[in-house]
N, C-alpha and C. Protein backbone atom coordinates (compact mmCIF):
# COMPACT_ATOMS: atom_id res chain seq x y z
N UNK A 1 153.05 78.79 32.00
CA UNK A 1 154.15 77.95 31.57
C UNK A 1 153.83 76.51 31.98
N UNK A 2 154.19 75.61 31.26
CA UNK A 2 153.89 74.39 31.43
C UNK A 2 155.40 73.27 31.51
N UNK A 3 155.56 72.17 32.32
CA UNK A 3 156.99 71.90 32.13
C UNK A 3 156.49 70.51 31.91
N UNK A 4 157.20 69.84 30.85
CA UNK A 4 157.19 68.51 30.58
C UNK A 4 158.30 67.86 30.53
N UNK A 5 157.80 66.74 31.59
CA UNK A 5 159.13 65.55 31.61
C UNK A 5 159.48 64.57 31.26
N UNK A 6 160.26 63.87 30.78
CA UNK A 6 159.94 62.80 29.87
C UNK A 6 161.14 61.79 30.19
N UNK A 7 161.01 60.52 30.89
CA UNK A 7 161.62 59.81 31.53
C UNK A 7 161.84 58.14 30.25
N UNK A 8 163.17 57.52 30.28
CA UNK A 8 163.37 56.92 29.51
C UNK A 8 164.16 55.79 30.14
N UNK A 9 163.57 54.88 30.13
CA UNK A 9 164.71 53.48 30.79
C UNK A 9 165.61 53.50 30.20
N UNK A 10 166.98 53.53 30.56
CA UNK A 10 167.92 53.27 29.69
C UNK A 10 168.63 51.89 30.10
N UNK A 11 169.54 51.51 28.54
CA UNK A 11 170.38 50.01 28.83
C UNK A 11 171.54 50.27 29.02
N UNK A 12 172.10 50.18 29.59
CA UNK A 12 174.03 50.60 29.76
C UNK A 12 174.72 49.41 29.58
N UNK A 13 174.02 48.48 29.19
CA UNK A 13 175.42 47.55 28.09
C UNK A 13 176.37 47.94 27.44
N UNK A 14 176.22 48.67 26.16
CA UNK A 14 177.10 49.61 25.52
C UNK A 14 178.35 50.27 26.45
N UNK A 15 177.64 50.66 27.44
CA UNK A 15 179.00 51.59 28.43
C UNK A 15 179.20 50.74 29.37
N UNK A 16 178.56 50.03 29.57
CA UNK A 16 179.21 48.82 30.47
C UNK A 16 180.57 48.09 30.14
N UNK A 17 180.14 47.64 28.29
CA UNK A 17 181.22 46.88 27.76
C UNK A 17 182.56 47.93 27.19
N UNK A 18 181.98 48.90 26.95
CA UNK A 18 183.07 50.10 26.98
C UNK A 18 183.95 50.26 28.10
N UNK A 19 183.49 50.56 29.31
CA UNK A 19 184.27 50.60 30.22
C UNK A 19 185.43 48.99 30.58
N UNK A 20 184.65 47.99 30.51
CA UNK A 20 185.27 46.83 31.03
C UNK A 20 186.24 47.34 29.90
N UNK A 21 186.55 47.03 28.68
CA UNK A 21 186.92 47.23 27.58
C UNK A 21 188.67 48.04 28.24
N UNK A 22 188.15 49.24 28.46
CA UNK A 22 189.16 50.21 28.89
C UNK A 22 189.58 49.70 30.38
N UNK A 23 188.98 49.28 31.16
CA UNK A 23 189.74 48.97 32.14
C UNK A 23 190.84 47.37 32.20
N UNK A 24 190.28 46.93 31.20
CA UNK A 24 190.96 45.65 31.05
C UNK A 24 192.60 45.88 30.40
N UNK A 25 192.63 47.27 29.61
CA UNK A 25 193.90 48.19 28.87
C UNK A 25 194.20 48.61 30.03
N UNK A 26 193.67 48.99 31.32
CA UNK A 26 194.58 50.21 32.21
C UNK A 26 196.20 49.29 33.03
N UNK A 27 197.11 50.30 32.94
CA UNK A 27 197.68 49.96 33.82
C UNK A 27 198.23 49.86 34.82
N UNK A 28 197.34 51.41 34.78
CA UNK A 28 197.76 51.89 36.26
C UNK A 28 196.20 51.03 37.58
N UNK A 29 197.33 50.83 38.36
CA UNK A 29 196.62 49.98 39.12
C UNK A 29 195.14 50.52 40.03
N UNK A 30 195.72 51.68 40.41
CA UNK A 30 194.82 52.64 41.15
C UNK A 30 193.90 52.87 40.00
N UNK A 31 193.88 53.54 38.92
CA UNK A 31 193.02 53.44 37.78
C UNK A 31 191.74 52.06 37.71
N UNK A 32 192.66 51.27 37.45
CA UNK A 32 192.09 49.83 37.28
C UNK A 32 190.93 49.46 38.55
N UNK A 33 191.68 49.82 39.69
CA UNK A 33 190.87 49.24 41.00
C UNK A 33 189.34 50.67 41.05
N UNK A 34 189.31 51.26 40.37
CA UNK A 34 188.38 52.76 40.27
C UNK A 34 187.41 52.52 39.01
N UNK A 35 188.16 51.77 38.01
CA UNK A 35 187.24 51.65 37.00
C UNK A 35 186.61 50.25 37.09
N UNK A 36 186.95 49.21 37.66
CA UNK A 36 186.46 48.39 38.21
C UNK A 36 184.89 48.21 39.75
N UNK A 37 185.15 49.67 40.35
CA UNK A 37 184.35 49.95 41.06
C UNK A 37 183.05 50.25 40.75
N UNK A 38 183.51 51.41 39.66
CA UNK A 38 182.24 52.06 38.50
C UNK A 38 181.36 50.76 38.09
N UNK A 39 182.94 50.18 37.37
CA UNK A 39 181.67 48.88 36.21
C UNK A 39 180.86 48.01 37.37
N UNK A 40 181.05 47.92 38.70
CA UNK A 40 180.07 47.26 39.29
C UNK A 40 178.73 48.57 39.98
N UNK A 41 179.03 49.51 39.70
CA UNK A 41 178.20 50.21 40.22
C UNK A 41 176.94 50.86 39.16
N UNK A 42 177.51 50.55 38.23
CA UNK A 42 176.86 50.92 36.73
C UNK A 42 176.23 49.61 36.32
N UNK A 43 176.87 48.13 36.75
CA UNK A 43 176.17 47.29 36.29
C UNK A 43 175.01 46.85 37.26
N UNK A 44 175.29 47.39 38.71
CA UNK A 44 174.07 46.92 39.64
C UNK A 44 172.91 47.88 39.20
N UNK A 45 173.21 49.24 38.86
CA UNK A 45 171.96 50.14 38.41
C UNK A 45 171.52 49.23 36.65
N UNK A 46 172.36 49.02 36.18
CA UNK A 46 171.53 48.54 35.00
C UNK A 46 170.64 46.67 34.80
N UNK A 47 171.30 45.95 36.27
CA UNK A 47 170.55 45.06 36.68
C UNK A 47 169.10 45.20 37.31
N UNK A 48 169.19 46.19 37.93
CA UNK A 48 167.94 46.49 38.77
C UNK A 48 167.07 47.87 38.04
N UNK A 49 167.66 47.82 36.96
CA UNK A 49 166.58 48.50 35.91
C UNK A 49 166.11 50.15 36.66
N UNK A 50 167.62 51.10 36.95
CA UNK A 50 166.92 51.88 38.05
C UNK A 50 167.86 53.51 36.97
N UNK A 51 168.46 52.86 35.90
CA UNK A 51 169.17 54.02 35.43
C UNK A 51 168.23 54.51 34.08
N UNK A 52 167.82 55.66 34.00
CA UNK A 52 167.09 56.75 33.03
C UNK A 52 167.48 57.82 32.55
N UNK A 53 167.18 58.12 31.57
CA UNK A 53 167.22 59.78 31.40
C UNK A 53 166.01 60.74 31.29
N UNK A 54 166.14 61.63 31.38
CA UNK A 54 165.20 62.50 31.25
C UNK A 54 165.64 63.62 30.94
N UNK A 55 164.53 64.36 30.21
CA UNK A 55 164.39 65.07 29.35
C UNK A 55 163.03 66.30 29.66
N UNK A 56 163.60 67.64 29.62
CA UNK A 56 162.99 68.29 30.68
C UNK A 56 162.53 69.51 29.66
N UNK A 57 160.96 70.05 29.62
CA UNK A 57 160.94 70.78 28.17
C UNK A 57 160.35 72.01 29.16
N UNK A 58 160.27 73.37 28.98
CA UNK A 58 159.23 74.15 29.59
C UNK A 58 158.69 75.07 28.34
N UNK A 59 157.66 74.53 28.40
CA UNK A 59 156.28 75.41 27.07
C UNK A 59 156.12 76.61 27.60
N UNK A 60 156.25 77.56 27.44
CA UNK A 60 155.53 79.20 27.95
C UNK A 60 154.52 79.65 26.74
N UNK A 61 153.95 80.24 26.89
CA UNK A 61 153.25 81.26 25.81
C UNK A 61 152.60 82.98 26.77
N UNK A 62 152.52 83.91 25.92
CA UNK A 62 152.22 85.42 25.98
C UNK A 62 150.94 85.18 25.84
N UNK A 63 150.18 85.88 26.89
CA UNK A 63 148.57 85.92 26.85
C UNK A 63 148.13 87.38 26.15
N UNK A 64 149.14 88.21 26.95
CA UNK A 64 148.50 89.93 26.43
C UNK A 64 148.25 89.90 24.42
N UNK A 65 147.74 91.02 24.94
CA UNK A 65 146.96 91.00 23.29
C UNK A 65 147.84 91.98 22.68
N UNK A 66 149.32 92.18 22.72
CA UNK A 66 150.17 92.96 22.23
C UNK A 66 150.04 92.87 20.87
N UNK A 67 150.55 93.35 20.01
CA UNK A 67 150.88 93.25 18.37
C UNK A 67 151.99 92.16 18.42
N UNK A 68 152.10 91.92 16.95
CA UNK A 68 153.42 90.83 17.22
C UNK A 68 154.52 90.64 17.38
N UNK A 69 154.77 92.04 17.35
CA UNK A 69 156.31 92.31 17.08
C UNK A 69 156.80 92.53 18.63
N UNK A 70 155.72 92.88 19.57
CA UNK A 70 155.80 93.27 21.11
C UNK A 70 155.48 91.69 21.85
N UNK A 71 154.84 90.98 21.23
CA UNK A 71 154.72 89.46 21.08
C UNK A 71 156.40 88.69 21.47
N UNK A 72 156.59 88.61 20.00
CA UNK A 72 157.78 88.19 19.52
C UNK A 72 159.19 88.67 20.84
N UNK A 73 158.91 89.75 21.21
CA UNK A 73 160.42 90.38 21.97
C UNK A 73 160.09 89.96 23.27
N UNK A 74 158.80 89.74 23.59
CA UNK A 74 158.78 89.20 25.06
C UNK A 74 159.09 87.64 25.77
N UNK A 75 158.66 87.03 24.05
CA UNK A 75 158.84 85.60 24.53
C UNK A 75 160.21 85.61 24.30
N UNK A 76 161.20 86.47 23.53
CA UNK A 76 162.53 86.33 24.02
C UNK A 76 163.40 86.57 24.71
N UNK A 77 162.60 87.70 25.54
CA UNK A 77 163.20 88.11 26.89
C UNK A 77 163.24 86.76 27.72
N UNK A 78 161.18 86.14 28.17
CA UNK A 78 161.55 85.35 28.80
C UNK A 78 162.51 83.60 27.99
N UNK A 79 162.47 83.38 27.43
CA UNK A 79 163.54 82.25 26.91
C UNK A 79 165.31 83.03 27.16
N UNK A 80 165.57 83.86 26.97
CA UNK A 80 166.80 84.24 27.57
C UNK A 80 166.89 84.29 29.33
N UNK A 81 165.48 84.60 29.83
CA UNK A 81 165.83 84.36 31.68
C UNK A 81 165.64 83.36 31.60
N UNK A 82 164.92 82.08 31.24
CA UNK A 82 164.67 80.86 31.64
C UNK A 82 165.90 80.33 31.53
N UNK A 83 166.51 80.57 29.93
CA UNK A 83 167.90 79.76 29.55
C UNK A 83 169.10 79.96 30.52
N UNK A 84 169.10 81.31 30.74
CA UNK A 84 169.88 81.98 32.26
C UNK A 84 170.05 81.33 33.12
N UNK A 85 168.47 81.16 34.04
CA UNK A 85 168.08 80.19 35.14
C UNK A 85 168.47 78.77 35.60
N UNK A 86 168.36 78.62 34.33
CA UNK A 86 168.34 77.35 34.31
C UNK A 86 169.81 76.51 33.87
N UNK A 87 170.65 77.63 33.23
CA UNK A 87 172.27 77.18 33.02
C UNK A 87 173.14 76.97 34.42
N UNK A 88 172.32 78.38 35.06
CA UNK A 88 173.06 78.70 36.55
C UNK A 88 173.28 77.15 37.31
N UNK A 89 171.48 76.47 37.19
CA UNK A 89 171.67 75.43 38.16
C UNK A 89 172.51 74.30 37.56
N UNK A 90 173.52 74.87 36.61
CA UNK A 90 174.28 73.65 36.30
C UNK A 90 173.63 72.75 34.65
N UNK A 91 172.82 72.79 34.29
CA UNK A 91 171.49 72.29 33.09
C UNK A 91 171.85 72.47 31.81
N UNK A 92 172.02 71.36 30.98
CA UNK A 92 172.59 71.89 29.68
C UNK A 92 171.41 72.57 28.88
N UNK A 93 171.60 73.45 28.58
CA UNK A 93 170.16 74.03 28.00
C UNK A 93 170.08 74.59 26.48
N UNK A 94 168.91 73.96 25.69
CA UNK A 94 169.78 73.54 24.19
C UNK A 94 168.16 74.22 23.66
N UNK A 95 168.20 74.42 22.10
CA UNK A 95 167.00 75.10 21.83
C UNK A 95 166.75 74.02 20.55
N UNK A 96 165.27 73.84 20.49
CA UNK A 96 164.98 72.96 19.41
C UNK A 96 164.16 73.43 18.07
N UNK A 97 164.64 73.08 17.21
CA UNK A 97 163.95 73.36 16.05
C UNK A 97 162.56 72.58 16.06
N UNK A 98 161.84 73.36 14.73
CA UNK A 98 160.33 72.78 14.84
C UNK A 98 160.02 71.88 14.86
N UNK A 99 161.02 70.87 13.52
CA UNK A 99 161.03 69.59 13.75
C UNK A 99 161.28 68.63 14.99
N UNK A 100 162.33 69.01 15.46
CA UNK A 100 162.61 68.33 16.69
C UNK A 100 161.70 68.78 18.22
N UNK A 101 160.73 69.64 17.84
CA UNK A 101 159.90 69.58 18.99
C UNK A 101 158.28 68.86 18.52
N UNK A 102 158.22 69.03 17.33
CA UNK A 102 157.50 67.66 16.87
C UNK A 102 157.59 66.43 17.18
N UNK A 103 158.67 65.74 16.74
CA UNK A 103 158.80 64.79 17.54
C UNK A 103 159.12 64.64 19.43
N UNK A 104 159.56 65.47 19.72
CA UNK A 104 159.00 66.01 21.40
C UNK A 104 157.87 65.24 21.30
N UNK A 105 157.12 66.05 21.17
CA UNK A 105 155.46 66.04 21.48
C UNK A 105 154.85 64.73 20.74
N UNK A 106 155.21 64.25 19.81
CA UNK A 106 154.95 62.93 19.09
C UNK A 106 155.28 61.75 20.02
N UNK A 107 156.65 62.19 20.87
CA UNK A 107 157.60 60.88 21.53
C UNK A 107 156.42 60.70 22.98
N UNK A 108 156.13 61.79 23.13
CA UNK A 108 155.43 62.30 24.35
C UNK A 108 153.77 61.73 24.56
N UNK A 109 152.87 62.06 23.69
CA UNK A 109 151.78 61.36 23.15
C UNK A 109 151.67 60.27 23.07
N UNK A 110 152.86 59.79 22.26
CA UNK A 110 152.26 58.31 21.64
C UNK A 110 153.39 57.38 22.37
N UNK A 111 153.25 57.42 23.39
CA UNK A 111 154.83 56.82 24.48
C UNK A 111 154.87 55.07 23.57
N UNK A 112 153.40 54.64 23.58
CA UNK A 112 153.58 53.33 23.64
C UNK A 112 154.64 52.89 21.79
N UNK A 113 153.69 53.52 20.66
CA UNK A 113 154.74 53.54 19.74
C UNK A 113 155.84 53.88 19.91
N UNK A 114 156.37 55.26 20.42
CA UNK A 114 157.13 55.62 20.87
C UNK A 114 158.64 54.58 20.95
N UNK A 115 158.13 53.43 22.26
CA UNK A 115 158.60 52.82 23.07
C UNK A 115 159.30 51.05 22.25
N UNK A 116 158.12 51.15 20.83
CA UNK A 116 158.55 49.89 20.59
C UNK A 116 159.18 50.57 19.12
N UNK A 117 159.68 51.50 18.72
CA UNK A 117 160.19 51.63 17.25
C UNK A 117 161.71 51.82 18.27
């Protein structure tokens, strides 16, 4: 099994100005003094360039020389314990079509295009 990670600077302007947005409407005061805390705590991580996401893939493949159909049922055993495993620790755990693991592996490769489209 192989696990790939894939880390992304993110900009939180958008939710920055969202939040000010909504806290500038609140009127409850306690509200206000809480969402005011956030927007400075969200804007010091997006000053100092320290907020990301990531994106967490695990590749498996079947080595035995089974037929395919004994193939096929094992790699879904293990993708049902992994998906298991890995919900437990809290992990949103989502399954991707072919296309969208193409571009996976496209975003992944070619970071630098990637990075400027």
């Amino acid at each position: 099994m192989q696990i790939l990670i894939q880390s992304k600077k993110e900009d939180l302007s958008q939710h920055i100005k969202k939040i000010r947005n909504n806290s500038q409407k609140q009127n409850n005061k306690i509200l206000k003094k809480y969402s005011e805390k956030y927007l400075q705590y969200i804007e010091e991580k997006n000053n100092k360039n320290k907020s990301a996401s990531k994106n967490i893939y695990l590749i498996y493949k079947n080595t035995s020389e089974n037929i395919e159909e004994n193939i096929i049922q094992d790699l879904n055993e293990k993708q049902i314990k992994i998906k298991e495993c890995l919900g437990r620790c809290g992990n949103l755990v989502v399954e991707c079509n072919k296309e969208e693991t193409k571009n996976i592996l496209f975003s992944f490769f070619n970071l630098k295009k990637f990075l400027e489209s």
